[in-house]
Protein backbone atom coordinates (compact mmCIF):
# COMPACT_ATOMS: atom_id res chain seq x y z
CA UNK A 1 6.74 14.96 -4.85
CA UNK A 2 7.34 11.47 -4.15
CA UNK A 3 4.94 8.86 -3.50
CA UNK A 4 5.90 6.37 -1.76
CA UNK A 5 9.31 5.60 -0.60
CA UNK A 6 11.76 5.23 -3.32
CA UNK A 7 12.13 1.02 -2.28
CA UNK A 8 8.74 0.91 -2.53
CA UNK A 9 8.46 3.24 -5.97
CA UNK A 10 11.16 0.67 -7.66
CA UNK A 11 9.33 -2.50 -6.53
CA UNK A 12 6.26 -1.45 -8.24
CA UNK A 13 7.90 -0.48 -11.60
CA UNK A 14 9.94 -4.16 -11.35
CA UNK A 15 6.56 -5.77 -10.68
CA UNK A 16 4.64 -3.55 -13.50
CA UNK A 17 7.56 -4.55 -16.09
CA UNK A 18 7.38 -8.25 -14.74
CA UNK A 19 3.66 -8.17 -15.88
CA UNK A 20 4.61 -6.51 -19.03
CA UNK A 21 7.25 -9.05 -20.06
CA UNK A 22 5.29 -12.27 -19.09
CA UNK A 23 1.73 -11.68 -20.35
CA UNK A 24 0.39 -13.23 -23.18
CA UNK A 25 -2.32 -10.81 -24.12
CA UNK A 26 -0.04 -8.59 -24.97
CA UNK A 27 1.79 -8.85 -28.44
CA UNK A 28 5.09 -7.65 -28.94
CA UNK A 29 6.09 -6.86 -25.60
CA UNK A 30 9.08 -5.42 -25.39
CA UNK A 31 8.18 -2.85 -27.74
CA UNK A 32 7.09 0.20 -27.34
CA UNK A 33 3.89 0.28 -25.78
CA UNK A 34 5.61 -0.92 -22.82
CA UNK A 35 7.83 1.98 -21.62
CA UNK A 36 4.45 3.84 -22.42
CA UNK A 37 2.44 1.69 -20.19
CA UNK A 38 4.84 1.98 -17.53
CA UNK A 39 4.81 5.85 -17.35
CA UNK A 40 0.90 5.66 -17.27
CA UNK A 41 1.17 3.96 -14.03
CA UNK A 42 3.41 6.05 -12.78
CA UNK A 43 1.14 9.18 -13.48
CA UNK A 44 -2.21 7.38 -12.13
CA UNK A 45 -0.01 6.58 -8.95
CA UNK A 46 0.98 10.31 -8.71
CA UNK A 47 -2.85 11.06 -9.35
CA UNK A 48 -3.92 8.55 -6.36
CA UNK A 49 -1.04 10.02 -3.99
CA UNK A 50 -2.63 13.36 -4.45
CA UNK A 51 -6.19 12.73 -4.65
CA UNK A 52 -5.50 10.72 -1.09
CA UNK A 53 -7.98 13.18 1.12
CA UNK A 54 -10.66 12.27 -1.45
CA UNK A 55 -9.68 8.23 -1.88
CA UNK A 56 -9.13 7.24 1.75
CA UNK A 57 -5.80 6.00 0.34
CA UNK A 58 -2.84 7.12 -0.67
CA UNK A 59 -1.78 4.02 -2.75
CA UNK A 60 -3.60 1.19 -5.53
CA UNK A 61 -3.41 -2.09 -4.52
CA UNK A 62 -0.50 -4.51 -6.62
CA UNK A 63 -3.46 -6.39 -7.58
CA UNK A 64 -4.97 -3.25 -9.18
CA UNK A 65 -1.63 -2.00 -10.36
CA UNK A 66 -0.56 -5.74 -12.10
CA UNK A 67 -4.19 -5.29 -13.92
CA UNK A 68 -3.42 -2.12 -14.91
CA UNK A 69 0.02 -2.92 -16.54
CA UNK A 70 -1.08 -6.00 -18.23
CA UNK A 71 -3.94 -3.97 -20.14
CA UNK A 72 -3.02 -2.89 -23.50
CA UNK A 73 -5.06 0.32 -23.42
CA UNK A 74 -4.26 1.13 -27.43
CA UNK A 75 -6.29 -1.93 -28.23
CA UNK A 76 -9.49 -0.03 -27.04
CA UNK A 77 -9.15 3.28 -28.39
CA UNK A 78 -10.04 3.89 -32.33
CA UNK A 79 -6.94 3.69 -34.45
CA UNK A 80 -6.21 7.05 -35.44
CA UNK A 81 -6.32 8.41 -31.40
CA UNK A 82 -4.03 5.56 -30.51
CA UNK A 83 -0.66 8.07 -30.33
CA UNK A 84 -2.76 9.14 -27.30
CA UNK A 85 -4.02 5.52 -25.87
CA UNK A 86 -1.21 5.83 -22.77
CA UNK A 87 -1.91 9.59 -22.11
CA UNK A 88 -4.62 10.05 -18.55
CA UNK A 89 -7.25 11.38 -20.42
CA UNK A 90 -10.77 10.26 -21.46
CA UNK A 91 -11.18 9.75 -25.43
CA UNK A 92 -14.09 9.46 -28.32
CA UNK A 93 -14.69 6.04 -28.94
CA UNK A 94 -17.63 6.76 -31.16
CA UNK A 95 -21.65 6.39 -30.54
CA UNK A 96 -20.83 9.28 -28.48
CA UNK A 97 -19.23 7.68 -25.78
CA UNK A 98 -15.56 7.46 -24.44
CA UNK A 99 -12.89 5.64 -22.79
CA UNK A 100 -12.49 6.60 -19.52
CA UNK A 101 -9.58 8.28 -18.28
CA UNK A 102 -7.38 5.58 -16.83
CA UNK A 103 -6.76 7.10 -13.19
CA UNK A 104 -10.53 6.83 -13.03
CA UNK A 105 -10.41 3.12 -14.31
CA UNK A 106 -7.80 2.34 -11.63
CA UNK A 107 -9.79 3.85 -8.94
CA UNK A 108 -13.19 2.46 -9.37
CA UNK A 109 -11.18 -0.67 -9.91
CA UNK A 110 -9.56 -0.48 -6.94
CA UNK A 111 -11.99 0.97 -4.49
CA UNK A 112 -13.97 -2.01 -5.20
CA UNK A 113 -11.34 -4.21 -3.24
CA UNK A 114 -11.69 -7.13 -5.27
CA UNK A 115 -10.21 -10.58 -4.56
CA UNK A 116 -9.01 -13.58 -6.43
CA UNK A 117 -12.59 -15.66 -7.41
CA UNK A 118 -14.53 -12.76 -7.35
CA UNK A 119 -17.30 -12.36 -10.01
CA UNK A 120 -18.07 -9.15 -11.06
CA UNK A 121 -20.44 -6.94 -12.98
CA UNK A 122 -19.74 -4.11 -15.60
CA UNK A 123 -22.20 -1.21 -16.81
CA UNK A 124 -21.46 0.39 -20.12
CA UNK A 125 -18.74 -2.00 -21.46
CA UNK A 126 -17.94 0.69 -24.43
CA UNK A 127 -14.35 -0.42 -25.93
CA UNK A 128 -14.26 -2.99 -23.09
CA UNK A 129 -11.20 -1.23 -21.34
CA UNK A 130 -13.03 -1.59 -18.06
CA UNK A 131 -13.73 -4.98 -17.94
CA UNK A 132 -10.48 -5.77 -19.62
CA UNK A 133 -9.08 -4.42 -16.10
CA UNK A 134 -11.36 -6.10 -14.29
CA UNK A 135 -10.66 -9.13 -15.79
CA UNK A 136 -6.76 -9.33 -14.58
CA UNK A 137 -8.33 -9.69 -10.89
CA UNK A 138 -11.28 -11.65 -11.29
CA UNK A 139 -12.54 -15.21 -12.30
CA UNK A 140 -15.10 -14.06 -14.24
CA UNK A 141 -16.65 -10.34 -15.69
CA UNK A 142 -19.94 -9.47 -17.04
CA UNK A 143 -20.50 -6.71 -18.84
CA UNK A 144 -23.21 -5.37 -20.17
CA UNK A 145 -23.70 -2.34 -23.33
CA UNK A 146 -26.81 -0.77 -24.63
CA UNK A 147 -24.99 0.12 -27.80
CA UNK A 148 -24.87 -2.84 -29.78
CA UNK A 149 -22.71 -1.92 -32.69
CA UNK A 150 -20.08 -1.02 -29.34
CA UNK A 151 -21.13 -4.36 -27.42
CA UNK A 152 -20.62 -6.87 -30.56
CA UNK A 153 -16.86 -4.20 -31.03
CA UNK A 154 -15.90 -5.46 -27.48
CA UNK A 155 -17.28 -9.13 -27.74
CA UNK A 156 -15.14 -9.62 -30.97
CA UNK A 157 -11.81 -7.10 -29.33
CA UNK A 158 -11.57 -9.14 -26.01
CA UNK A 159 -12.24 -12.49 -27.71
CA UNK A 160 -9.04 -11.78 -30.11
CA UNK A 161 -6.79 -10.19 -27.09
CA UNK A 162 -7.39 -13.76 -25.08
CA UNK A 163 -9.70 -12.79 -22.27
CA UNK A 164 -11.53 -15.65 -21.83
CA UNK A 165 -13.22 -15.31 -18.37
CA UNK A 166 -15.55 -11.73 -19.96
CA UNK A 167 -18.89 -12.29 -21.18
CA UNK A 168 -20.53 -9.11 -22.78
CA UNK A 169 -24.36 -9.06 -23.27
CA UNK A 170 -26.56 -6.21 -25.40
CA UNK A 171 -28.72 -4.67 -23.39
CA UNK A 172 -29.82 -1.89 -20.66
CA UNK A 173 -27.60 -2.27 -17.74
CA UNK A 174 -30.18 -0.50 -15.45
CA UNK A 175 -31.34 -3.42 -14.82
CA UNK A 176 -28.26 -5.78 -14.29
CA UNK A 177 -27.45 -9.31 -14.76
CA UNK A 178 -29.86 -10.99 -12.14
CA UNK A 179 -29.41 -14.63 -13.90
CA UNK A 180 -25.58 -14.53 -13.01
CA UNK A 181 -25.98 -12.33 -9.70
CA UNK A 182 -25.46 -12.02 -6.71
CA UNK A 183 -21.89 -10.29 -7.61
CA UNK A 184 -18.70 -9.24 -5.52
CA UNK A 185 -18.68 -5.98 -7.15
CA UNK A 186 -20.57 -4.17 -9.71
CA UNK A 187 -18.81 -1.15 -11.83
CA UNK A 188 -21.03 1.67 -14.02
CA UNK A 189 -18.85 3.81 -16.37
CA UNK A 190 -22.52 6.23 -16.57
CA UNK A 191 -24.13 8.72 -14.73
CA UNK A 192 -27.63 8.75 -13.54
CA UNK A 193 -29.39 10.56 -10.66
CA UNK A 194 -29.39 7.74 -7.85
CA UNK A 195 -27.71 4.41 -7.42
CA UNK A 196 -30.29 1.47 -9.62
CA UNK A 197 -31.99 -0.73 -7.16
CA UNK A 198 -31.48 -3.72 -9.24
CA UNK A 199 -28.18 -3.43 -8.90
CA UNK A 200 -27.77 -3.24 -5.41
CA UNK A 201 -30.41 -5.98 -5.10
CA UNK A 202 -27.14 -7.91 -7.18
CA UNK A 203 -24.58 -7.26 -4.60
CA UNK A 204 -23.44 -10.12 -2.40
CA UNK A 205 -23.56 -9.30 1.35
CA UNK A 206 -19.82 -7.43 1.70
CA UNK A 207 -20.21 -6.50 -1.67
CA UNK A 208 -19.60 -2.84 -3.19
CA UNK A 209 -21.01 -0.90 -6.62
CA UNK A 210 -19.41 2.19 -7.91
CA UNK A 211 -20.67 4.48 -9.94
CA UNK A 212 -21.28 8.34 -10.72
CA UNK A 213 -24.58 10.11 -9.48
CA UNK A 214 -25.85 13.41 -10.57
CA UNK A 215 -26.47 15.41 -13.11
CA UNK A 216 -25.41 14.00 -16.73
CA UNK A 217 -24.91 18.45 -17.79
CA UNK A 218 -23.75 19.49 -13.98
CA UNK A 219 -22.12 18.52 -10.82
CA UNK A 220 -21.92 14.29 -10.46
CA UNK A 221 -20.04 12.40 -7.43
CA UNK A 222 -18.38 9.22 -7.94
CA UNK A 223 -20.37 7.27 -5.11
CA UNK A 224 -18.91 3.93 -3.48
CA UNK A 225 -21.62 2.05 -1.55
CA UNK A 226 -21.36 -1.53 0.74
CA UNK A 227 -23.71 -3.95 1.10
CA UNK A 228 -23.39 -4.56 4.53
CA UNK A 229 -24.33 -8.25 6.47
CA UNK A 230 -28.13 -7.12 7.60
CA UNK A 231 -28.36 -6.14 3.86
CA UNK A 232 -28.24 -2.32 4.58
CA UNK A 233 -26.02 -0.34 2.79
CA UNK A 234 -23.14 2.65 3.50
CA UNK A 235 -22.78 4.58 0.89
CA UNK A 236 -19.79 7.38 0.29
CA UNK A 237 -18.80 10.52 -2.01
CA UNK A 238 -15.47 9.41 -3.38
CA UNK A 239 -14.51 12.54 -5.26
CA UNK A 240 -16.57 14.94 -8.32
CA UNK A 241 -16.15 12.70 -11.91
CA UNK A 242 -17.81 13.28 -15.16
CA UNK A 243 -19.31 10.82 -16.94
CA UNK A 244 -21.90 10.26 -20.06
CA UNK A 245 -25.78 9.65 -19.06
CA UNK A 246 -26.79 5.57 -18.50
CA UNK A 247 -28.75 5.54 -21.75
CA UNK A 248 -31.75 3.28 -21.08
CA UNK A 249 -34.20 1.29 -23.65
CA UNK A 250 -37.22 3.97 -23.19
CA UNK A 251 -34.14 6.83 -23.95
């Protein structure tokens, strides 16, 4: 099955590769890692062309898709799983949380609509994959971890790979960032039974938040939900996820 027209299919792979061959993050490119990369995007497309009904789209954004190729995922996984870093699959990053699968990644990411200048939050930082993403759109991430042994692992992983515009904090993301709010966007990478109130008391006016609700052992929704002018908000079921609970301080 094709996804897109095949002009359209061959700009995308020129512009991934592009990304690949020009970004400093990423050492050794060239190698590799890059033909790997460039396979996981074409799977994740594949996976957003046929999860459509569910996305409202049937295509990521080349903002989303540039982010996505100039990530080097094997930097975030543990070393011995890293054979496995460009496969679309979740994996054990210790503390007993995971890396999310990267089609996931790409469509929080890009069902957030982000723009140039945007400032954006990020609950659960774990390897700091996520806000690694996040970080090709925006001007400036904050990201947030309960775990710290994880949190002070990201701080010190992002700070070698280059990305200057992420700040990572200890702490329970519940609550947010309310000193650096309001945000464009806010991302949680946890499950918990309804959308926080202090985070959608963060969200600019236009903004959006994204994040799994349900039950941490059973069924969970990935939920989308605007912050509309009058501050009211739409909320939507994007498509069933699974996720690891938010932990919390009290937990």
């Amino acid at each position: 099955m094709r996804i897109r027209s095949g002009q359209r299919q061959s700009a995308m792979v020129s512009a991934a590769m592009a990304v690949l061959l020009s970004c400093p993050l990423i050492a050794g490119a060239g190698d590799a890692r890059e033909s790997e990369r460039l396979q996981l995007i074409r799977s994740i497309e594949q996976h957003v062309y046929l999860t459509r009904e569910y996305l409202g789209r049937s295509e990521l954004s080349d903002r989303t898709i540039a982010a996505l190729a100039a990530t080097p995922r094997h930097e975030f996984v543990p070393e011995a799983l890293r054979r496995y870093a460009y496969d679309d699959r979740p994996l054990p990053i210790g503390s007993d949380q995971t890396i999310s699968q990267p089609y996931i990644v790409a469509v929080m990411t890009d069902l957030l609509e982000l723009r140039p200048g945007c400032r954006v939050l990020d609950v659960g930082t774990g390897s700091g994959y996520q806000a690694a993403v996040l970080a090709g759109i925006c001007e400036h991430v904050y990201s947030i971890e309960i775990v710290p042994t994880l949190g002070v692992e990201a701080r010190e992983r992002l700070g070698r790979l280059g990305y200057g515009n992420v700040t990572i904090r200890i702490g329970d993301g519940f609550y947010g960032w309310p000193e650096q709010a309001p945000f464009d966007g806010i991302v949680v990478a946890a499950v918990a039974d309804a959308l926080p109130p202090p985070l959608l008391e963060q969200l600019k006016p236009g903004g959006r938040i994204i994040m799994p609700v349900g039950d941490p052992l059973g069924h969970q929704e990935l939920i989308l939900a605007h912050r509309l002018a009058d501050g009211s908000f739409e909320e939507q079921q994007v498509l069933p996820v699974r996720f690891v609970p938010l932990t919390r301080d009290e937990d």
